[in-house]
N, C-alpha and C. Protein backbone atom coordinates (compact mmCIF):
# COMPACT_ATOMS: atom_id res chain seq x y z
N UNK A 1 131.00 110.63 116.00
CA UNK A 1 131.02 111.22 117.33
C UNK A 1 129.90 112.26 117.47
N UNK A 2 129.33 112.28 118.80
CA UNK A 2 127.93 113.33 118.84
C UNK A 2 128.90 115.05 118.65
N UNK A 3 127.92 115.37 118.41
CA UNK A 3 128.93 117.40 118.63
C UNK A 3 128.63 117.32 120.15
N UNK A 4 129.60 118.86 119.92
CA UNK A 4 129.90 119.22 121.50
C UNK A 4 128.42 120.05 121.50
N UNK A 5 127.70 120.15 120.61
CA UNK A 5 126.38 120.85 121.28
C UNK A 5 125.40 120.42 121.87
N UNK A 6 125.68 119.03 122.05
CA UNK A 6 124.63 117.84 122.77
C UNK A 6 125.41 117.60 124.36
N UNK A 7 126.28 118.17 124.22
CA UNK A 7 127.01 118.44 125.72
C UNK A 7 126.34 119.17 126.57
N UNK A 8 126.27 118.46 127.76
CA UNK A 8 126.00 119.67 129.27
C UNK A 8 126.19 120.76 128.82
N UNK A 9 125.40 121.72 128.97
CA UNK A 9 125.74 123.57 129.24
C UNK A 9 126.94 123.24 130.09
N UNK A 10 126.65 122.92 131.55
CA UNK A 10 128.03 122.54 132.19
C UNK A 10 129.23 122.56 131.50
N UNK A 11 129.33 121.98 130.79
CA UNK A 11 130.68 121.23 130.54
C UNK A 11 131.64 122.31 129.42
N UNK A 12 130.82 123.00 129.11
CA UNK A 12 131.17 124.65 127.98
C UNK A 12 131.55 125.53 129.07
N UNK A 13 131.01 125.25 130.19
CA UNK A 13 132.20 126.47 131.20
C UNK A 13 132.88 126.13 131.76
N UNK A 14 133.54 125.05 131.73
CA UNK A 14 134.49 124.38 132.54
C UNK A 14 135.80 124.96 132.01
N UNK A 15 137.30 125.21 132.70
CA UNK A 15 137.83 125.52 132.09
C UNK A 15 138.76 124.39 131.32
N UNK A 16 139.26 125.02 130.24
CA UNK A 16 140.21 124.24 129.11
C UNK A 16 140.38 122.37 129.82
N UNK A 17 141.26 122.89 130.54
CA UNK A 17 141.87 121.53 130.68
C UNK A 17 140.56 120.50 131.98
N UNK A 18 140.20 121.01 132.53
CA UNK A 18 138.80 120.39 133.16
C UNK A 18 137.80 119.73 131.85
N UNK A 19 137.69 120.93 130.74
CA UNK A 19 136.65 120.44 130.05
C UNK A 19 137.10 119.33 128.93
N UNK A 20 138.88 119.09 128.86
CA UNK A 20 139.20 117.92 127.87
C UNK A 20 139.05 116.75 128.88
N UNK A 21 139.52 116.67 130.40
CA UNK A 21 139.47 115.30 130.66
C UNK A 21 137.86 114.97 131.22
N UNK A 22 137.04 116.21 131.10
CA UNK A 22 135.45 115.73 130.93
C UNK A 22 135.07 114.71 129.88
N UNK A 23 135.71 115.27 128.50
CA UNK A 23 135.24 114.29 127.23
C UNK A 23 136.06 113.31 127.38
N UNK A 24 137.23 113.25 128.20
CA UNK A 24 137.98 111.97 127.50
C UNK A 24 137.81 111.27 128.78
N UNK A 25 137.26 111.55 129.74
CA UNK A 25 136.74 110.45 130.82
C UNK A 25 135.24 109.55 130.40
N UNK A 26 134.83 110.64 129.23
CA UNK A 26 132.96 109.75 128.87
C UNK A 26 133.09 109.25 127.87
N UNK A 27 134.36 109.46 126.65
CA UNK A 27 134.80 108.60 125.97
C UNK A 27 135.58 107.36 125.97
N UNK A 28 136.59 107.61 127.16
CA UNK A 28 137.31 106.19 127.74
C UNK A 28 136.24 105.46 128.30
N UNK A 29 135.15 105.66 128.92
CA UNK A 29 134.60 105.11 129.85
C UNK A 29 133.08 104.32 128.78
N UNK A 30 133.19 104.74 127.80
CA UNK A 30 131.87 104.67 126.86
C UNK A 30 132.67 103.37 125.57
N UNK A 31 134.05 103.98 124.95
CA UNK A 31 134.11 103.44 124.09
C UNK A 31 135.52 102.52 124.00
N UNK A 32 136.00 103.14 125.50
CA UNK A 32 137.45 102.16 125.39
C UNK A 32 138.52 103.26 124.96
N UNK A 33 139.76 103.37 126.18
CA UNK A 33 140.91 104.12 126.00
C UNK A 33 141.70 104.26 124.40
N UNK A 34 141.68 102.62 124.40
CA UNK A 34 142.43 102.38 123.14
C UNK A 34 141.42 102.80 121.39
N UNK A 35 140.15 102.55 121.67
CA UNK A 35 139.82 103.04 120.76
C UNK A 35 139.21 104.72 120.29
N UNK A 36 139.63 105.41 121.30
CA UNK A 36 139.31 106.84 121.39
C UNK A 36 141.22 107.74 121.20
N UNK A 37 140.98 108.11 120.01
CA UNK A 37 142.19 109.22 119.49
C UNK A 37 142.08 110.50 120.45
N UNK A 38 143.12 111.15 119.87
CA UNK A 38 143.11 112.59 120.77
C UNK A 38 142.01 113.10 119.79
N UNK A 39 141.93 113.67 118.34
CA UNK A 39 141.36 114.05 117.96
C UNK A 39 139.40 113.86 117.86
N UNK A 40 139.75 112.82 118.51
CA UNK A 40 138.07 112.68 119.23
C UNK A 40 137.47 113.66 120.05
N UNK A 41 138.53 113.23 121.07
CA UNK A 41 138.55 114.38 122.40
C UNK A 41 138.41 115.29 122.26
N UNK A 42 139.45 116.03 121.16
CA UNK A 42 139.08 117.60 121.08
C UNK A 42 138.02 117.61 120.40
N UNK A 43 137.22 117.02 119.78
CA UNK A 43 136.00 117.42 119.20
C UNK A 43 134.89 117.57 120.56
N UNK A 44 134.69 116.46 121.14
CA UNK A 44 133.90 116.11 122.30
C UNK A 44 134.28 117.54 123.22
N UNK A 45 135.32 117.78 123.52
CA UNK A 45 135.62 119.12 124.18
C UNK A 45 135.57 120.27 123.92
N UNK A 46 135.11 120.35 122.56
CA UNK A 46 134.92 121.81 121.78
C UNK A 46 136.47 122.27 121.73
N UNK A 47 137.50 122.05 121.86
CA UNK A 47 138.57 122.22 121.55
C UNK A 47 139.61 121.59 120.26
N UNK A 48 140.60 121.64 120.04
CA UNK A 48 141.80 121.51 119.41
C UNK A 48 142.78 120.18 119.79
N UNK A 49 143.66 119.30 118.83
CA UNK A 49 144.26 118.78 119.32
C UNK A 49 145.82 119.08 119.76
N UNK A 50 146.25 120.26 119.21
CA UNK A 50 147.06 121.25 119.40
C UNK A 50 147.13 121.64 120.90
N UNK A 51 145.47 122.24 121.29
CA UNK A 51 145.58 122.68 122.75
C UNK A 51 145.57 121.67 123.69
N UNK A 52 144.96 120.09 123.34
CA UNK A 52 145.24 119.25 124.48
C UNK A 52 146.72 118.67 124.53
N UNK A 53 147.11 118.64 123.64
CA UNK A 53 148.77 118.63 123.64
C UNK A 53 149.61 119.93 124.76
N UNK A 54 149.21 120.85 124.68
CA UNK A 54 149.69 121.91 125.91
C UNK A 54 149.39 121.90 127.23
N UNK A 55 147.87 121.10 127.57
CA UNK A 55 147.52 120.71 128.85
C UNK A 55 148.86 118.95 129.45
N UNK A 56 148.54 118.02 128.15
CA UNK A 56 148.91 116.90 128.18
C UNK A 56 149.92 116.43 127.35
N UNK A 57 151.17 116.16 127.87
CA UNK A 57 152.41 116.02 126.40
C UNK A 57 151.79 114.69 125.83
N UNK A 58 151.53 113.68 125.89
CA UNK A 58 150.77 112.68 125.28
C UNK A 58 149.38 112.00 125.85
N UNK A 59 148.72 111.09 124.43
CA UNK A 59 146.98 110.94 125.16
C UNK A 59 147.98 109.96 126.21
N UNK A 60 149.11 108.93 126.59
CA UNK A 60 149.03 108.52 128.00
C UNK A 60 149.04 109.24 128.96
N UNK A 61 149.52 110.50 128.77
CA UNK A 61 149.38 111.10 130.13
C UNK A 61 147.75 111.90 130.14
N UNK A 62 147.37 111.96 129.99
CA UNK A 62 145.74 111.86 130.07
C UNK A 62 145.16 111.39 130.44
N UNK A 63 145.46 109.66 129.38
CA UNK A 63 144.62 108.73 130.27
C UNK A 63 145.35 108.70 131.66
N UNK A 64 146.25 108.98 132.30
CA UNK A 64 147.22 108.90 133.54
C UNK A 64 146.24 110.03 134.38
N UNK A 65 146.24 110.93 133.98
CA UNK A 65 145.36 111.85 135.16
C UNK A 65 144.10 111.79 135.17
N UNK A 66 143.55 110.75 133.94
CA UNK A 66 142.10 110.72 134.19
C UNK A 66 141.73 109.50 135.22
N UNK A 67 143.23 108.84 135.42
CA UNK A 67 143.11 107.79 136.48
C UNK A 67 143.40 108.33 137.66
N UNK A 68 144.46 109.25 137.48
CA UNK A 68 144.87 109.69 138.90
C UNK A 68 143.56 110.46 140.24
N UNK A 69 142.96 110.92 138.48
CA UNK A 69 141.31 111.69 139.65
C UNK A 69 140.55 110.41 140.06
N UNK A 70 140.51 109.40 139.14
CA UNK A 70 139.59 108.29 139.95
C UNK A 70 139.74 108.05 141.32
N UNK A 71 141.28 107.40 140.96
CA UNK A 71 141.73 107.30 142.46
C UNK A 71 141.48 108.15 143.30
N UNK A 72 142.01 109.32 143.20
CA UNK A 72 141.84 110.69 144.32
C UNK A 72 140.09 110.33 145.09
N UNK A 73 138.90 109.86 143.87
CA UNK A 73 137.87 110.28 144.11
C UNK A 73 137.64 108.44 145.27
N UNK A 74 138.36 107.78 144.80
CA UNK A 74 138.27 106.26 145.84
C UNK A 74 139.31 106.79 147.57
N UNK A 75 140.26 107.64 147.40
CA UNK A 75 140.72 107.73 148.16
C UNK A 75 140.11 108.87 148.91
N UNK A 76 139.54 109.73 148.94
CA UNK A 76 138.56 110.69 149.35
C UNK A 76 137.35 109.45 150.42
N UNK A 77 136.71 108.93 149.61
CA UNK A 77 136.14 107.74 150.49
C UNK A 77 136.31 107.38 151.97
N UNK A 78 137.84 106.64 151.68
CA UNK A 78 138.58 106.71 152.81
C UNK A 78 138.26 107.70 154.00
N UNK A 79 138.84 109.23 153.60
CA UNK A 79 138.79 110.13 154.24
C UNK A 79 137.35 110.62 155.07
N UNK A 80 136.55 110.16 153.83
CA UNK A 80 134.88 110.60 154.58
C UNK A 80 134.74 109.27 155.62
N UNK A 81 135.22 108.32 155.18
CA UNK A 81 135.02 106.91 156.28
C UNK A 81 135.42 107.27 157.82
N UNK A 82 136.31 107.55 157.77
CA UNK A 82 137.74 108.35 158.96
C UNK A 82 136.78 109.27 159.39
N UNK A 83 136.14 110.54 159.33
CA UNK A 83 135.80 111.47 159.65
C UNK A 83 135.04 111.33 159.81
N UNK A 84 133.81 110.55 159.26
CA UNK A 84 132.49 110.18 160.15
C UNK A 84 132.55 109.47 160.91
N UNK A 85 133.47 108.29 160.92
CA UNK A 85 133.72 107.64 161.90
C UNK A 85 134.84 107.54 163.06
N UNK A 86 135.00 108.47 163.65
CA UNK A 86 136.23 108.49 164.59
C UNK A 86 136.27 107.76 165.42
N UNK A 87 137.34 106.97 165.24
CA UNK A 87 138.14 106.00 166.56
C UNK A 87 136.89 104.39 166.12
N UNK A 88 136.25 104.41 165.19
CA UNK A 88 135.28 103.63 164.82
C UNK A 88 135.39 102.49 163.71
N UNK A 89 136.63 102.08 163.80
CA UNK A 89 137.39 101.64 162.33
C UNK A 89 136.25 100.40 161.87
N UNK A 90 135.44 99.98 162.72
CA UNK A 90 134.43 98.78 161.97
C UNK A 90 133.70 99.28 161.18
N UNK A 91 133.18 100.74 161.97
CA UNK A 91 132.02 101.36 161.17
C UNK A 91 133.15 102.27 159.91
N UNK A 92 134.16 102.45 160.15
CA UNK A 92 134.81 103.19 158.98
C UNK A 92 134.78 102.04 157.47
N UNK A 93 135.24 100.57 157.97
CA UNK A 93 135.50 99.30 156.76
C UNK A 93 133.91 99.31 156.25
N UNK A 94 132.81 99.47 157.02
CA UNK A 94 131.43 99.70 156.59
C UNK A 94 130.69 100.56 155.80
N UNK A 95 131.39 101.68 155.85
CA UNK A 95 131.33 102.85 155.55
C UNK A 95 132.17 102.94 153.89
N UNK A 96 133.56 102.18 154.65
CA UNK A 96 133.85 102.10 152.72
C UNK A 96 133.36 101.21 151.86
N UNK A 97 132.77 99.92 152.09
CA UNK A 97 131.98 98.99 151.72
C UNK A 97 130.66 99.72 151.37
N UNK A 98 130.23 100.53 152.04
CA UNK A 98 128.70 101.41 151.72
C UNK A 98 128.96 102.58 150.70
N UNK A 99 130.59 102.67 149.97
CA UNK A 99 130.75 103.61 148.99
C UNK A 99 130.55 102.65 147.67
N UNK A 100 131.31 101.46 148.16
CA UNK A 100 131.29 100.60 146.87
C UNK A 100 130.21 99.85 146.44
N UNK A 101 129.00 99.87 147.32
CA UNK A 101 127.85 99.60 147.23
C UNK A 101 126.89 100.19 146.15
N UNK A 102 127.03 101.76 146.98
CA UNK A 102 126.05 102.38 146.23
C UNK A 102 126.82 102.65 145.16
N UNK A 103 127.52 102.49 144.84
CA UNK A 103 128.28 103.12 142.94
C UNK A 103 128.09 101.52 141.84
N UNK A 104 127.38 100.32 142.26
CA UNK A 104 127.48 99.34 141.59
C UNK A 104 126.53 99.54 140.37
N UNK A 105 125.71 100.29 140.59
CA UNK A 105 124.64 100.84 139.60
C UNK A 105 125.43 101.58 138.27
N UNK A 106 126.04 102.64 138.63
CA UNK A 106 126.78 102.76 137.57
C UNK A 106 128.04 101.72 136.91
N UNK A 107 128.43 100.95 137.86
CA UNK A 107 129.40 99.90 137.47
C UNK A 107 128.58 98.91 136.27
N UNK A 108 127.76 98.89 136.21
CA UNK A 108 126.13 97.60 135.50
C UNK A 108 126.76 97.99 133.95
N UNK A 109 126.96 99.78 133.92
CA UNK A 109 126.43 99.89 132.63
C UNK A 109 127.82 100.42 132.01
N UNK A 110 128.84 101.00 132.69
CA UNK A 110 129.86 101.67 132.21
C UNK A 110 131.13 100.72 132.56
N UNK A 111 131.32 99.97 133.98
CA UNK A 111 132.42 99.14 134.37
C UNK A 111 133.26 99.98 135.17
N UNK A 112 134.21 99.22 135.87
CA UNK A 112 135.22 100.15 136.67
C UNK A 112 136.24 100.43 135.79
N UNK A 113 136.77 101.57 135.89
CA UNK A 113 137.34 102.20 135.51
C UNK A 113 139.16 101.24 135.64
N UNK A 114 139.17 101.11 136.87
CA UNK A 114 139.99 100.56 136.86
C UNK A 114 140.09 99.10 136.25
N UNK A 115 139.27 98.35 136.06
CA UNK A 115 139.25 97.47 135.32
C UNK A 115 139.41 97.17 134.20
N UNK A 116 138.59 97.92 133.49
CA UNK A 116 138.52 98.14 132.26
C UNK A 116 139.77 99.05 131.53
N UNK A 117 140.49 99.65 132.53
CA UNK A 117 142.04 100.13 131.92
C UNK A 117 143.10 99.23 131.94
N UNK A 118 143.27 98.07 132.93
CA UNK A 118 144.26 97.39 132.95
C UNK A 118 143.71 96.34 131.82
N UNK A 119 142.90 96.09 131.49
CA UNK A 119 142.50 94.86 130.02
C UNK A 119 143.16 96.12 129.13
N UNK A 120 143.18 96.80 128.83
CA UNK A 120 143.55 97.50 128.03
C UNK A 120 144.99 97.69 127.92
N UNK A 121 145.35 97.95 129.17
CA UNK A 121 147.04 98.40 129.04
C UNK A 121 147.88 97.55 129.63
N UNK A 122 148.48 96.46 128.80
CA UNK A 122 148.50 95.09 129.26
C UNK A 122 150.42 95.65 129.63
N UNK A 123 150.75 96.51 129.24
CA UNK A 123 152.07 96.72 129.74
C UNK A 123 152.44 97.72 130.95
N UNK A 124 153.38 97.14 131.80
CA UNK A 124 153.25 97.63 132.91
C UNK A 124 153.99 98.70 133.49
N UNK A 125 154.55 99.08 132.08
CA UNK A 125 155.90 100.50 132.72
C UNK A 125 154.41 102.04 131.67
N UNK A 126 153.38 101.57 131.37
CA UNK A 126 152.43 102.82 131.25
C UNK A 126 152.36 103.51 132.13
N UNK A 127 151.69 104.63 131.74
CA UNK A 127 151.93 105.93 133.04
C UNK A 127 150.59 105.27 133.96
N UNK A 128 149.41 105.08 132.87
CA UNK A 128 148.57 105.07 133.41
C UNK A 128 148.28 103.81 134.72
N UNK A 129 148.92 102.97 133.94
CA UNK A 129 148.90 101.05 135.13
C UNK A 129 150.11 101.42 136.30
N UNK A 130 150.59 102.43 136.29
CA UNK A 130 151.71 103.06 137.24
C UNK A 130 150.52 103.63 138.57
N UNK A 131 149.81 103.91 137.61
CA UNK A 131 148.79 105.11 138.59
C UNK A 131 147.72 104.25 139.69
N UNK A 132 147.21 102.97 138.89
CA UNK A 132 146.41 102.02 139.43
C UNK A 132 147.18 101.14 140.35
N UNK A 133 148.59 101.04 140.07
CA UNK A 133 149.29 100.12 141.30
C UNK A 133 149.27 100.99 141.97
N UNK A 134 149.69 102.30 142.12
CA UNK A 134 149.97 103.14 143.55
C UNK A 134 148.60 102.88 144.21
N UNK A 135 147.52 103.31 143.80
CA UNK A 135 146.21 103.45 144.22
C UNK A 135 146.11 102.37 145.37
N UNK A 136 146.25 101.08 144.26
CA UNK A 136 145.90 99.87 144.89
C UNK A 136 146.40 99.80 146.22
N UNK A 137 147.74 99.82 145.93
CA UNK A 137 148.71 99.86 147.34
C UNK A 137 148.39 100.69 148.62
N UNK A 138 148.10 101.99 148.20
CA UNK A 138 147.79 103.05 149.02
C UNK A 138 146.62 102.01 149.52
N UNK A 139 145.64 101.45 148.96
CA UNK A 139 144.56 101.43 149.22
C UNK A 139 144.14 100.60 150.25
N UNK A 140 145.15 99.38 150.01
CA UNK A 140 145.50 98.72 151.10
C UNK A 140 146.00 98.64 152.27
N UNK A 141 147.19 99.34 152.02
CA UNK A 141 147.66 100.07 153.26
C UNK A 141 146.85 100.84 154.02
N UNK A 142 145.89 101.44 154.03
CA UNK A 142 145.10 102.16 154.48
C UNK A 142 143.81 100.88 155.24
N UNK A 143 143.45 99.89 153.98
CA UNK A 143 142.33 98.85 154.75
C UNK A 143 142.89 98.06 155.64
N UNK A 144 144.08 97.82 155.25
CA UNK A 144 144.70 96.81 156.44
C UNK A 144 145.11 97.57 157.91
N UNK A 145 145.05 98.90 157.73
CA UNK A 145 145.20 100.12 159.19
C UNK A 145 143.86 100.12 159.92
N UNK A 146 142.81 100.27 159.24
CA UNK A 146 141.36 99.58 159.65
C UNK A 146 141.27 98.40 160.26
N UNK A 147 142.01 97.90 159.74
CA UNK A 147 141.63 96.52 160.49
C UNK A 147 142.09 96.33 161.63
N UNK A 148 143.85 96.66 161.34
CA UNK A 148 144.23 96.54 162.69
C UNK A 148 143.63 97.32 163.81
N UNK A 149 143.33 98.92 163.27
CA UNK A 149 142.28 99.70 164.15
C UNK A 149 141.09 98.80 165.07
N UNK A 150 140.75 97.57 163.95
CA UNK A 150 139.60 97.14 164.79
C UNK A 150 139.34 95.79 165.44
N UNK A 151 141.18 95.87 165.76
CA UNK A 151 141.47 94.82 166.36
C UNK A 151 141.15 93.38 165.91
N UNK A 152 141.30 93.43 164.65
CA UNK A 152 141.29 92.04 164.11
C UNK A 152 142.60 91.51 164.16
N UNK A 153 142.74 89.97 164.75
CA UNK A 153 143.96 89.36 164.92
C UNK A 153 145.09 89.19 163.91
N UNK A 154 144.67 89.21 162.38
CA UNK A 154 145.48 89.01 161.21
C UNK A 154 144.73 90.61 160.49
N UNK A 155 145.18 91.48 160.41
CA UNK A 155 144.54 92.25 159.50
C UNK A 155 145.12 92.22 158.00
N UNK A 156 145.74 91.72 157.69
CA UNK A 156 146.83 91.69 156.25
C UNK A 156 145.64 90.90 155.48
N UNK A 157 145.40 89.39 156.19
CA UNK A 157 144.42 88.71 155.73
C UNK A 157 142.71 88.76 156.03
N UNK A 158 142.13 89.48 156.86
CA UNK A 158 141.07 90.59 156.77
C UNK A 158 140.50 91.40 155.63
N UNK A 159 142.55 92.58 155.42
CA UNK A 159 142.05 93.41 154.60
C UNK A 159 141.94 92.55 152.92
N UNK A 160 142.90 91.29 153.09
CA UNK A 160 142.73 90.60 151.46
C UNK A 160 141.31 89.89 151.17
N UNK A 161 140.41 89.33 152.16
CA UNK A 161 139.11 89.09 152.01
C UNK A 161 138.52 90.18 151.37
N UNK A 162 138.30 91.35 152.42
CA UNK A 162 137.46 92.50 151.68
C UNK A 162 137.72 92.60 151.27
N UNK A 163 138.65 92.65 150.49
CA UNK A 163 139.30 93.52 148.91
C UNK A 163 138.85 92.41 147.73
N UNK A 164 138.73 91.04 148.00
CA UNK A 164 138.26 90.17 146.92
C UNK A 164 136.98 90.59 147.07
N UNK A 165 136.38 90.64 147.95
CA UNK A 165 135.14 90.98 148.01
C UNK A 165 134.42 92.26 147.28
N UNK A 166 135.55 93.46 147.85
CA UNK A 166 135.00 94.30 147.03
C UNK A 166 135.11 94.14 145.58
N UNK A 167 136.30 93.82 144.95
CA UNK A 167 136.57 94.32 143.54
C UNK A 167 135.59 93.08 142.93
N UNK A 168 135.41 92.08 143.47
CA UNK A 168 134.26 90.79 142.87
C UNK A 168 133.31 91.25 143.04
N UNK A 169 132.80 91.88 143.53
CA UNK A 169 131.29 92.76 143.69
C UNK A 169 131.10 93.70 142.37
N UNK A 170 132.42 93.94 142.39
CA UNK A 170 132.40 95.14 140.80
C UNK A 170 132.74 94.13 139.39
N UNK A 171 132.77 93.07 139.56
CA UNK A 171 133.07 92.55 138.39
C UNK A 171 131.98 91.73 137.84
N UNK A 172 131.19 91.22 139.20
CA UNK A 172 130.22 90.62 138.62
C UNK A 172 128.72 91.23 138.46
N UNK A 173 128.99 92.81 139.29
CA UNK A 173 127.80 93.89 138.83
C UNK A 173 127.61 94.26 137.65
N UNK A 174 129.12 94.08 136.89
CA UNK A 174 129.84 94.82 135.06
C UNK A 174 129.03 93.25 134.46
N UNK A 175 129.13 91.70 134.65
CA UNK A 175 129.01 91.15 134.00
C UNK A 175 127.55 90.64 134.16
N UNK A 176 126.92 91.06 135.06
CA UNK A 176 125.59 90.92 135.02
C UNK A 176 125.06 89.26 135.92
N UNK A 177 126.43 88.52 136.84
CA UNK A 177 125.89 87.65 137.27
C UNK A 177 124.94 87.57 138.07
N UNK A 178 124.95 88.45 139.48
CA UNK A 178 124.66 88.29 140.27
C UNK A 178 123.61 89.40 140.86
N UNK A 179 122.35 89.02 141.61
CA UNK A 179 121.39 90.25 141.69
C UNK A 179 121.45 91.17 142.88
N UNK A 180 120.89 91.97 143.03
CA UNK A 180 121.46 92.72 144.96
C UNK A 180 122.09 92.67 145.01
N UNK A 181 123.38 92.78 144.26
CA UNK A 181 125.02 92.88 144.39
C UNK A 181 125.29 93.93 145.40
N UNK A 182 124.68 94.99 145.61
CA UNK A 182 124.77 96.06 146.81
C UNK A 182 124.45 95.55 147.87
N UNK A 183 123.62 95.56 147.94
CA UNK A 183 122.65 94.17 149.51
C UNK A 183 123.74 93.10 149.74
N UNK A 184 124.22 92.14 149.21
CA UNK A 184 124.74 90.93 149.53
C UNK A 184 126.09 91.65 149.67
N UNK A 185 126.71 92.59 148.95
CA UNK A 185 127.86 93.30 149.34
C UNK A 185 128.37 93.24 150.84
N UNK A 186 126.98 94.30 151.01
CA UNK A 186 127.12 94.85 152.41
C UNK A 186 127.25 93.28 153.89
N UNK A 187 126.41 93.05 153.40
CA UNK A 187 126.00 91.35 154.34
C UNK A 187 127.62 90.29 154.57
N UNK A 188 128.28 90.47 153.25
CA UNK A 188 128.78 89.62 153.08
C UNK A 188 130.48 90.08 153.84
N UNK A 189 130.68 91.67 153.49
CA UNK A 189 131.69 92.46 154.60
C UNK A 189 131.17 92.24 156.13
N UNK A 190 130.35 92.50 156.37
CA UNK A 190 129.63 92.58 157.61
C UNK A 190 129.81 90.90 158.32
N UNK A 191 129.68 90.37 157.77
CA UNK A 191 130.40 88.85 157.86
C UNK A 191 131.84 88.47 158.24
N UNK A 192 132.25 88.93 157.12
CA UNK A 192 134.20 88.80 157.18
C UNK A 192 134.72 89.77 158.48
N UNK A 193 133.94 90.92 159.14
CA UNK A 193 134.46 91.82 160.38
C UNK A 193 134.25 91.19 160.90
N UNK A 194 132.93 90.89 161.57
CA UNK A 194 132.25 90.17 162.63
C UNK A 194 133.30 88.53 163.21
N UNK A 195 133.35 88.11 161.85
CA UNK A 195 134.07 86.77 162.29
C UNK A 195 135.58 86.42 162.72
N UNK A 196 136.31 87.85 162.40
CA UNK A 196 137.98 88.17 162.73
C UNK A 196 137.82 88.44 164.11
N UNK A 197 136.91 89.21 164.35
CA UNK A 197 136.59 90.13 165.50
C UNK A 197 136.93 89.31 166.53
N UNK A 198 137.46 89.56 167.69
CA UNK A 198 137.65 88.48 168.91
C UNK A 198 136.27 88.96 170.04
N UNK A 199 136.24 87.76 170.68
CA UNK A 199 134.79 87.90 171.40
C UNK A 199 134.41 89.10 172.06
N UNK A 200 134.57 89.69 172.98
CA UNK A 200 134.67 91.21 173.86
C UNK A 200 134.70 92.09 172.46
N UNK A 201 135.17 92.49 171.58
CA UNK A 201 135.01 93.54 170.98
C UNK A 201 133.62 92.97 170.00
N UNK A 202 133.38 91.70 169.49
CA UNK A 202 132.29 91.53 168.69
C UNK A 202 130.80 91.64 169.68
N UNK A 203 130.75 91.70 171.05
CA UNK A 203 129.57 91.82 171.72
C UNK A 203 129.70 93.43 172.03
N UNK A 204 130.54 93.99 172.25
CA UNK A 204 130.58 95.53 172.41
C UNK A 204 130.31 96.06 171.28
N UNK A 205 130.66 95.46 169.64
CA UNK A 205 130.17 96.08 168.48
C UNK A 205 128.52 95.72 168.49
N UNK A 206 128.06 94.49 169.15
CA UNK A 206 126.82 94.87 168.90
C UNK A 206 125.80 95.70 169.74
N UNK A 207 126.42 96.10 170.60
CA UNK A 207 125.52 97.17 171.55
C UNK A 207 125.48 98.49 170.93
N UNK A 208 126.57 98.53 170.28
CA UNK A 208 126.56 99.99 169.16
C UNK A 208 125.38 100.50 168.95
């Protein structure tokens, strides 16, 4: 394992429990949940495995809040979608499609997070695969409110297109099939709205 002196200055003032799920988010994400101990962590964190035990009663609940911030940080998305776009739900599904776009670059070399935890935690009463179904759900519930927002006739089956769309965009950015995976992303959502869309609202979206 590198020392903690090859660490960010950053990451030495963070406090305690910020600065363990710093190391154990670049170690899950670098070397695999299952093959990273606690006692890794506390090295990577300049800490103790004693003291991450007082932040975290076990490494699942760790890996559990190091998922729970992912999510928070996918569901935040959402929120910036909503708020730049008011009353705009096409440009909001665009807008979240233009988050998952630009993050495919880091997806190339590290993988989604969420992906790469459920190969791992193949059982389903974990804290952590607890954390990724809520997400999911939330997540949907929320794209399929978009849709209906934007007056698409089926939004249930709308929001299940984009969602193959998105998470296949992240799987085949991780496996290296496909090129402009951001570009064809965007083209390929922009497609699936356009074509739900009923006539009067798809000629009023293009005067936008």
């Amino acid at each position: 394992m590198a020392s903690t002196v090859s660490r960010p200055g950053r990451v030495a003032k963070l406090p305690p429990r910020e600065r363990i799920l710093d190391a154990a988010e670049e170690l899950f994400q670098s070397e695999g949940i299952q093959r990273v101990g606690v006692q890794a962590i506390a090295e990577r964190a300049g800490t103790t495995k004693m003291a991450i035990y007082r932040h975290f009663e076990t490494k699942d609940a760790l890996v559990a809040e190091w998922l729970r911030i992912v999510a928070a940080d996918y569901q935040a998305a959402f929120d910036r979608a909503e708020a730049e776009h008011p009353d705009r739900p096409r440009e909001q599904i665009l807008a979240l499609a233009r988050f998952i776009a630009e993050g495919l670059p880091a997806i190339s070399y590290r993988g989604c997070p969420f992906i790469n935890s459920l190969a791992e935690l193949p059982d389903r009463s974990h804290p952590a695969r607890q954390v990724i179904e809520e997400h999911k759900a939330r997540q949907t519930r929320r794209l399929v409110g978009m849709c209906a927002g934007a007056g698409l006739p089926d939004p249930g089956q709308t929001a299940a297109e984009i969602t193959f769309v998105l998470e296949g965009a992240q799987v085949s950015t991780q496996n290296g099939s496909i090129d402009q995976a951001g570009d064809r992303l965007m083209r390929i959502i922009e497609g699936i709205v356009d074509r739900h869309r009923p006539a009067r609202n798809a000629s009023r979206a293009a005067g936008d």
